[in-house]
Protein backbone atom coordinates (compact mmCIF):
# COMPACT_ATOMS: atom_id res chain seq x y z
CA UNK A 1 115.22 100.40 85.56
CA UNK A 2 115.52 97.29 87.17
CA UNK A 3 117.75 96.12 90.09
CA UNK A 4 118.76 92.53 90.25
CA UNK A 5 122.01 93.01 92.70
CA UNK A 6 122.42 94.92 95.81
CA UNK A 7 125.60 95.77 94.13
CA UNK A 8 123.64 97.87 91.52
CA UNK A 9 121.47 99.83 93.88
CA UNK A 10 124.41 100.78 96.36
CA UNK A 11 126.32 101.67 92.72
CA UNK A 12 123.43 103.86 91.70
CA UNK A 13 123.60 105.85 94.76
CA UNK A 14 127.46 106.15 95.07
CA UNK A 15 127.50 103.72 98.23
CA UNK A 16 130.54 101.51 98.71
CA UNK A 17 129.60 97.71 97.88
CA UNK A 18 127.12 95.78 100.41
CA UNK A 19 128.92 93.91 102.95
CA UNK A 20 126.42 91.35 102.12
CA UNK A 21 124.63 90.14 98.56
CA UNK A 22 121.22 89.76 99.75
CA UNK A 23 120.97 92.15 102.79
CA UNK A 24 121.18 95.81 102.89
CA UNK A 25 120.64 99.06 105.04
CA UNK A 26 120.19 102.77 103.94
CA UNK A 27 119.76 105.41 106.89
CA UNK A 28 117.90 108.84 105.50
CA UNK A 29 118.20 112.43 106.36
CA UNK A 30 116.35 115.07 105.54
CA UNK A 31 119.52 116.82 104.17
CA UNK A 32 119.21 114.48 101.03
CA UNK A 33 116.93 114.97 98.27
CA UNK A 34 115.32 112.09 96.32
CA UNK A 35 115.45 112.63 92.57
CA UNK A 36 112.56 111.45 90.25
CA UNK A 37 112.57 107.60 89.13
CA UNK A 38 110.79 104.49 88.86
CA UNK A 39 112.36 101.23 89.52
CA UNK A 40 111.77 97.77 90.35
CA UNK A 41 113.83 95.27 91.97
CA UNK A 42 114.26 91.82 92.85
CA UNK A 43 114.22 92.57 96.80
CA UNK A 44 111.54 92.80 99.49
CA UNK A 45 111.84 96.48 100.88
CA UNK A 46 110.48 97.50 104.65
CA UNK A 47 111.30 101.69 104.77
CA UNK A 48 110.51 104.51 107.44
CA UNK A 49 110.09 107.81 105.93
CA UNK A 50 109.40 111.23 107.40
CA UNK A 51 108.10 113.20 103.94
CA UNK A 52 107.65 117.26 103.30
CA UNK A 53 107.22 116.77 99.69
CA UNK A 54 107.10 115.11 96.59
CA UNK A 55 104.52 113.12 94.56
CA UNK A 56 103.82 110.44 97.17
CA UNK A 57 101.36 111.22 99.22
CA UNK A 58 100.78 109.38 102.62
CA UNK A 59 97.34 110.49 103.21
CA UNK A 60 95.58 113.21 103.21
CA UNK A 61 95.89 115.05 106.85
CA UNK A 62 98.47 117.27 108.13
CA UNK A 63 99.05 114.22 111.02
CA UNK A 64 100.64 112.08 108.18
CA UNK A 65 102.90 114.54 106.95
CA UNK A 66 104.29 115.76 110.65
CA UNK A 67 104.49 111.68 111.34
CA UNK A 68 106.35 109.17 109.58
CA UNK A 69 104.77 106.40 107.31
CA UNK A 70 106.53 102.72 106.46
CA UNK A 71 105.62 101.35 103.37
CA UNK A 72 106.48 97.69 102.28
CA UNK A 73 107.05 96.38 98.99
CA UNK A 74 108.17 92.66 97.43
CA UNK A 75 109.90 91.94 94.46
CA UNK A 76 108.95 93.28 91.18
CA UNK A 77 106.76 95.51 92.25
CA UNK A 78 106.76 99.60 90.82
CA UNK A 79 108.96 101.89 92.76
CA UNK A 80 107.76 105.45 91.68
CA UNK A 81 109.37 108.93 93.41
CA UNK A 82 109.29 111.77 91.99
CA UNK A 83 111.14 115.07 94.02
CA UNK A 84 110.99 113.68 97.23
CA UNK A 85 112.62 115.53 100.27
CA UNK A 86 112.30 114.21 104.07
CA UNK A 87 111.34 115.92 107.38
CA UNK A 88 113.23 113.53 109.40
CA UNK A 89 115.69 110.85 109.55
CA UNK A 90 114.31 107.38 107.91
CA UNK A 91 115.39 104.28 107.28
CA UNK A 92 114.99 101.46 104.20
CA UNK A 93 116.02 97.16 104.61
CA UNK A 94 116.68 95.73 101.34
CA UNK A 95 116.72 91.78 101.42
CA UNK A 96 116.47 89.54 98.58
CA UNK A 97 114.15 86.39 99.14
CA UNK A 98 117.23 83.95 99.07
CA UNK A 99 118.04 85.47 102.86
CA UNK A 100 114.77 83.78 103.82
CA UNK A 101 115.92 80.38 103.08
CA UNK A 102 115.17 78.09 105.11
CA UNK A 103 114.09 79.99 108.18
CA UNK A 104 110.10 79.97 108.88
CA UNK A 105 109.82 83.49 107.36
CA UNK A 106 110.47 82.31 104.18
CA UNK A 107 106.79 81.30 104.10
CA UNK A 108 105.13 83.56 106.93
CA UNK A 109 106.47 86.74 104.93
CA UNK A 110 103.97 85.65 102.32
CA UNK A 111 100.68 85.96 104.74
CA UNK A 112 101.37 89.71 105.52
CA UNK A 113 98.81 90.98 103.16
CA UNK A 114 100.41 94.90 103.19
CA UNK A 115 103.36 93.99 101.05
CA UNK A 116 100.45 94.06 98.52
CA UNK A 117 99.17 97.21 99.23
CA UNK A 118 99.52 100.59 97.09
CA UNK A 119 102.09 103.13 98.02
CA UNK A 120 99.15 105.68 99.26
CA UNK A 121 97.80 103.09 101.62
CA UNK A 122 101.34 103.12 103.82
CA UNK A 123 100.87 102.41 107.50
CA UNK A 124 101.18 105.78 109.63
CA UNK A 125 103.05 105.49 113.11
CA UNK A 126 102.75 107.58 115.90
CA UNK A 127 105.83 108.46 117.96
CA UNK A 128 105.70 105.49 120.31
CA UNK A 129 105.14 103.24 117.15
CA UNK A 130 108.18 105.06 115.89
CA UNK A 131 110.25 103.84 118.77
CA UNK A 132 109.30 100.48 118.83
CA UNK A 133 110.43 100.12 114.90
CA UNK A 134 113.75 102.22 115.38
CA UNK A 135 114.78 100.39 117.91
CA UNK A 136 114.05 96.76 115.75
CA UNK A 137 116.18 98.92 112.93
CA UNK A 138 119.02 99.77 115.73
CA UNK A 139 119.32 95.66 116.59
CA UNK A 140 119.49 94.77 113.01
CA UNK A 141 121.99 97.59 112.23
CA UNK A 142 124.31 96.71 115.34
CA UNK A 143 123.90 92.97 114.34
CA UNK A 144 124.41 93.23 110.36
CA UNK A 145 127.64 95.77 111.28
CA UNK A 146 128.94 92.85 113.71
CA UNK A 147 131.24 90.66 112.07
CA UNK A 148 129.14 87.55 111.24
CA UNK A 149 128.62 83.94 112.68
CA UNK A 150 126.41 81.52 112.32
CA UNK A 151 124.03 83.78 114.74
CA UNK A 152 123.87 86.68 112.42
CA UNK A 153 121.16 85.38 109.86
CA UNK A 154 118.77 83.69 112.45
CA UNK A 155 118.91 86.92 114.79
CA UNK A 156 118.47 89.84 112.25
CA UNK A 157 115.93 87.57 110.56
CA UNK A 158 114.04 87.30 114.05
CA UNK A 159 113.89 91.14 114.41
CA UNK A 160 112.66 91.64 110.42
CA UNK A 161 109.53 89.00 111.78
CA UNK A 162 109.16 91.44 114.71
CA UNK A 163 108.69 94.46 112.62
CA UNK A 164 106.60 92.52 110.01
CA UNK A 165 104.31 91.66 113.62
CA UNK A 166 104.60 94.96 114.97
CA UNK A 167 103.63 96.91 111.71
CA UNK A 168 100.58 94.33 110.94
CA UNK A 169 99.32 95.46 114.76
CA UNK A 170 99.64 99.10 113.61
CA UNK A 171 98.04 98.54 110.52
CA UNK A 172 94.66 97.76 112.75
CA UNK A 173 95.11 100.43 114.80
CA UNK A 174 95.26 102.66 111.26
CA UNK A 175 91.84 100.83 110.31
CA UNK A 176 89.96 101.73 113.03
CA UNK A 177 91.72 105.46 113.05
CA UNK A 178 91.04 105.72 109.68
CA UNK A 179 87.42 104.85 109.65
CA UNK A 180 86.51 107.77 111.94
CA UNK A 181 87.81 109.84 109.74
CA UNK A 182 86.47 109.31 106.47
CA UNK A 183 83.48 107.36 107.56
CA UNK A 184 83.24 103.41 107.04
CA UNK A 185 84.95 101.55 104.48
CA UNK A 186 81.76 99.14 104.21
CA UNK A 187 79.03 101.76 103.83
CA UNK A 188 80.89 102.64 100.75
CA UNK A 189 81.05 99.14 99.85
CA UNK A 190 78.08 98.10 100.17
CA UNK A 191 76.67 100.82 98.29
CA UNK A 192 78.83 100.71 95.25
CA UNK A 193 77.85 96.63 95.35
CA UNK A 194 73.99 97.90 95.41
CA UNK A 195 74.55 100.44 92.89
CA UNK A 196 76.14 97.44 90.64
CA UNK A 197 73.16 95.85 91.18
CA UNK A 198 70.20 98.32 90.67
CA UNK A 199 71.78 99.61 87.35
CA UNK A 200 71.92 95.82 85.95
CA UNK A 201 75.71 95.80 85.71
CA UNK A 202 75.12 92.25 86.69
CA UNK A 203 74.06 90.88 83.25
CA UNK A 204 76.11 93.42 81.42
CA UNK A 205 79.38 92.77 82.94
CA UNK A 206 78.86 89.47 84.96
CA UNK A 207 79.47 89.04 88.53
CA UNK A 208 81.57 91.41 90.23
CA UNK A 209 85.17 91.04 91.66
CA UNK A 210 87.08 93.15 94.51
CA UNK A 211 89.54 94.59 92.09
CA UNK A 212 86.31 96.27 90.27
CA UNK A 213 84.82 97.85 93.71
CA UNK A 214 88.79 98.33 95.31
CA UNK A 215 89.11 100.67 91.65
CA UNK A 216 86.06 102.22 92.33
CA UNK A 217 86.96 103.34 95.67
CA UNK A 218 90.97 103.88 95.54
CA UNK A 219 91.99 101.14 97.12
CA UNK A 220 94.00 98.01 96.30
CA UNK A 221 91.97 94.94 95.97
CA UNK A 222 94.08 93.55 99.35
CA UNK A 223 93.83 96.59 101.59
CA UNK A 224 90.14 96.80 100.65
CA UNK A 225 89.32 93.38 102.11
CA UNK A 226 91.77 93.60 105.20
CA UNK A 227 89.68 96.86 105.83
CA UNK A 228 86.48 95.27 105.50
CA UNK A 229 87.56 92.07 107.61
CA UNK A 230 88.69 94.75 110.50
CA UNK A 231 84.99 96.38 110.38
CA UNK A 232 82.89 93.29 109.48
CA UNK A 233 85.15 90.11 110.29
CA UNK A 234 84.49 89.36 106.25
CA UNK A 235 86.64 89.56 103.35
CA UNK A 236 85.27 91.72 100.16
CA UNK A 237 84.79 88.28 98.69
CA UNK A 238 82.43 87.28 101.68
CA UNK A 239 80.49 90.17 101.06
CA UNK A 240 80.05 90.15 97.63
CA UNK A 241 79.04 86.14 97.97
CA UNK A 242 76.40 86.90 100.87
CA UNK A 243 74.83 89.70 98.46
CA UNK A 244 74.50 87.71 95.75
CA UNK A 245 73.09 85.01 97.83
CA UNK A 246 70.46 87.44 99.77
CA UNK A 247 69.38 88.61 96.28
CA UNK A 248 69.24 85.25 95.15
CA UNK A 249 66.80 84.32 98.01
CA UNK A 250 64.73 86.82 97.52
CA UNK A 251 64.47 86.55 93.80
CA UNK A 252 63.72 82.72 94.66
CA UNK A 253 60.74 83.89 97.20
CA UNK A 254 58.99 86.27 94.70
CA UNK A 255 58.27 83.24 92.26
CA UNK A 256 58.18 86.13 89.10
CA UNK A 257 61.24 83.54 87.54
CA UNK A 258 62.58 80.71 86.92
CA UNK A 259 65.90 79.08 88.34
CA UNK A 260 67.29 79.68 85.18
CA UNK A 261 65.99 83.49 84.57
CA UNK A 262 67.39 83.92 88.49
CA UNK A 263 70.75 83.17 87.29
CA UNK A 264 71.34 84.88 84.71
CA UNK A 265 69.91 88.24 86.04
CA UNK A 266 72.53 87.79 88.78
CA UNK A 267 74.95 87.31 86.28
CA UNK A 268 76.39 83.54 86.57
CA UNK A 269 77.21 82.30 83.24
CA UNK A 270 74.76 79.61 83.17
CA UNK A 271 72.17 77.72 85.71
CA UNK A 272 74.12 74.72 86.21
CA UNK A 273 76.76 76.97 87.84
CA UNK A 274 74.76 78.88 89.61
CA UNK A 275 72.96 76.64 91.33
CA UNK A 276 76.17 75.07 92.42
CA UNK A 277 77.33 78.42 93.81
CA UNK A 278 73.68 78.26 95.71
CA UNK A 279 74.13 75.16 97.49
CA UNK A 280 77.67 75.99 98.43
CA UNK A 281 76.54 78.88 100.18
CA UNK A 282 73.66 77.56 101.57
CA UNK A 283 74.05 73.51 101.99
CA UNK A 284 70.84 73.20 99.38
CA UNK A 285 70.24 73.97 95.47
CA UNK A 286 67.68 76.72 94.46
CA UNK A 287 64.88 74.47 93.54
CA UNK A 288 64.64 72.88 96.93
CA UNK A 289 64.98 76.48 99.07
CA UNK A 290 62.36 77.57 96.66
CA UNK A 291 59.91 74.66 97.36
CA UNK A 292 60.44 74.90 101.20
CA UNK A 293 59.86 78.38 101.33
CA UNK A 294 56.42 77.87 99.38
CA UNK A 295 56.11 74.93 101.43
């Protein structure tokens, strides 16, 4: 099922029609039951939801459940619930992109990287997280319910930016939580990269991409490298690049092959291209690193 109008979601769930097209608010309880579906929608979503049970699962410790997790999603991505009944009251903003028009959001919304993560990886609050948000939820409510003026869009719009802020400082505050539990996000990394390496996935499947290791370890391919940029201050991509460059330099040292032989065993399509990935990297080609290291 897909929605395209706010007019079809509030029909779906036997709500009187929005008061506006592209904006909408839904306050939860934990008297109502979520049946099973899977939808997507034309809409950027921002929800607060307290769960006891039901297919999602926001984590893994008992702290999750008891606590109450926000999850973010832009248009056309999957919405998947399947028996779903809350623990406390919640809250979800539906807004279509055409609210953003013209205000700065429009574009900022784009560079908060959790609208691209997985339902799983939702950001956990703690209770005085939980008051900060509610209380961005309350203005918006009071403001949307207020009959509107030329004020209305610029203000509610201002407290969906604070939230968007708010939740992106929680998210680091997850990171490092996070970490201590289940140990470091780039250990694992770095030893699924190795492992690539030392089993010669390199020539078999070429070079590697963060989607492959962000599979490997559960993760979507964005959370995966904001995790890795909170412990290392790189990106999965920077990783990956400075391995294949510290192999490279070492293969380069040993003198057992050629340029060519180099690039192919760390699986670059052809020489020519690697050796223009080299000298990105490292501000000269492979031939001349080579010679001054003999040198």
């Amino acid at each position: 099922m897909h929605f395209k109008s706010l007019s079809d979601v509030h029909h779906c769930n036997n709500y009187p029609s929005p008061e506006n097209p592209l904006l909408t608010l839904f306050t939860c309880n934990p008297l109502r039951s979520v049946s099973s579906y899977e939808v997507t929608t034309d809409f950027y979503i921002i929800a607060f939801k307290k769960l006891n049970a039901g297919e999602i699962r926001y984590g893994k410790t008992r702290y999750d459940h008891e606590s109450g997790s926000m999850y973010f999603m832009k248009p056309q991505q999957t919405i998947q619930m399947k028996d779903i009944s809350l623990n406390g009251d919640g809250f979800e903003i539906w807004f279509h992109e055409d609210y953003l028009s013209g205000h700065p959001l429009h574009t900022e919304i784009k560079k908060y990287s959790y609208f691209n993560y997985e339902l799983n990886e939702a950001l956990h609050t703690s209770s005085k997280e939980q008051q900060i948000i509610w209380e961005l939820f309350e203005k918006i409510e009071t403001e949307h319910n207020n009959n509107e003026d030329e004020f209305t869009r610029g203000i509610i719009l201002g407290h969906i930016e604070s939230i968007l802020k708010y939740s992106q400082r929680f998210y680091k505050r997850q990171f490092l939580n996070r970490n201590i539990l289940s140990g470091t996000t780039v250990t694992r990394f770095n030893e699924a990269l190795s492992t690539y390496f030392e089993n010669g996935l390199l020539q078999n499947k070429g070079l590697p991409t963060v989607a492959m290791f962000a599979a490997e370890l559960h993760l979507s391919p964005r959370y995966l490298s904001d995790l890795l940029k909170q412990e290392t201050g790189k990106t999965a991509m920077d990783l990956i690049q400075s391995f294949l460059i510290s192999e490279a330099k070492n293969l380069l040292n040993g003198g057992e092959h050629s340029v060519a032989e180099i690039a192919y065993l760390l699986g670059f399509e052809n020489p020519p291209y690697f050796s223009r990935y080299f000298k990105k990297e490292t501000g000269i080609s492979p031939k001349q690193f080579r010679k001054q290291f003999f040198n």
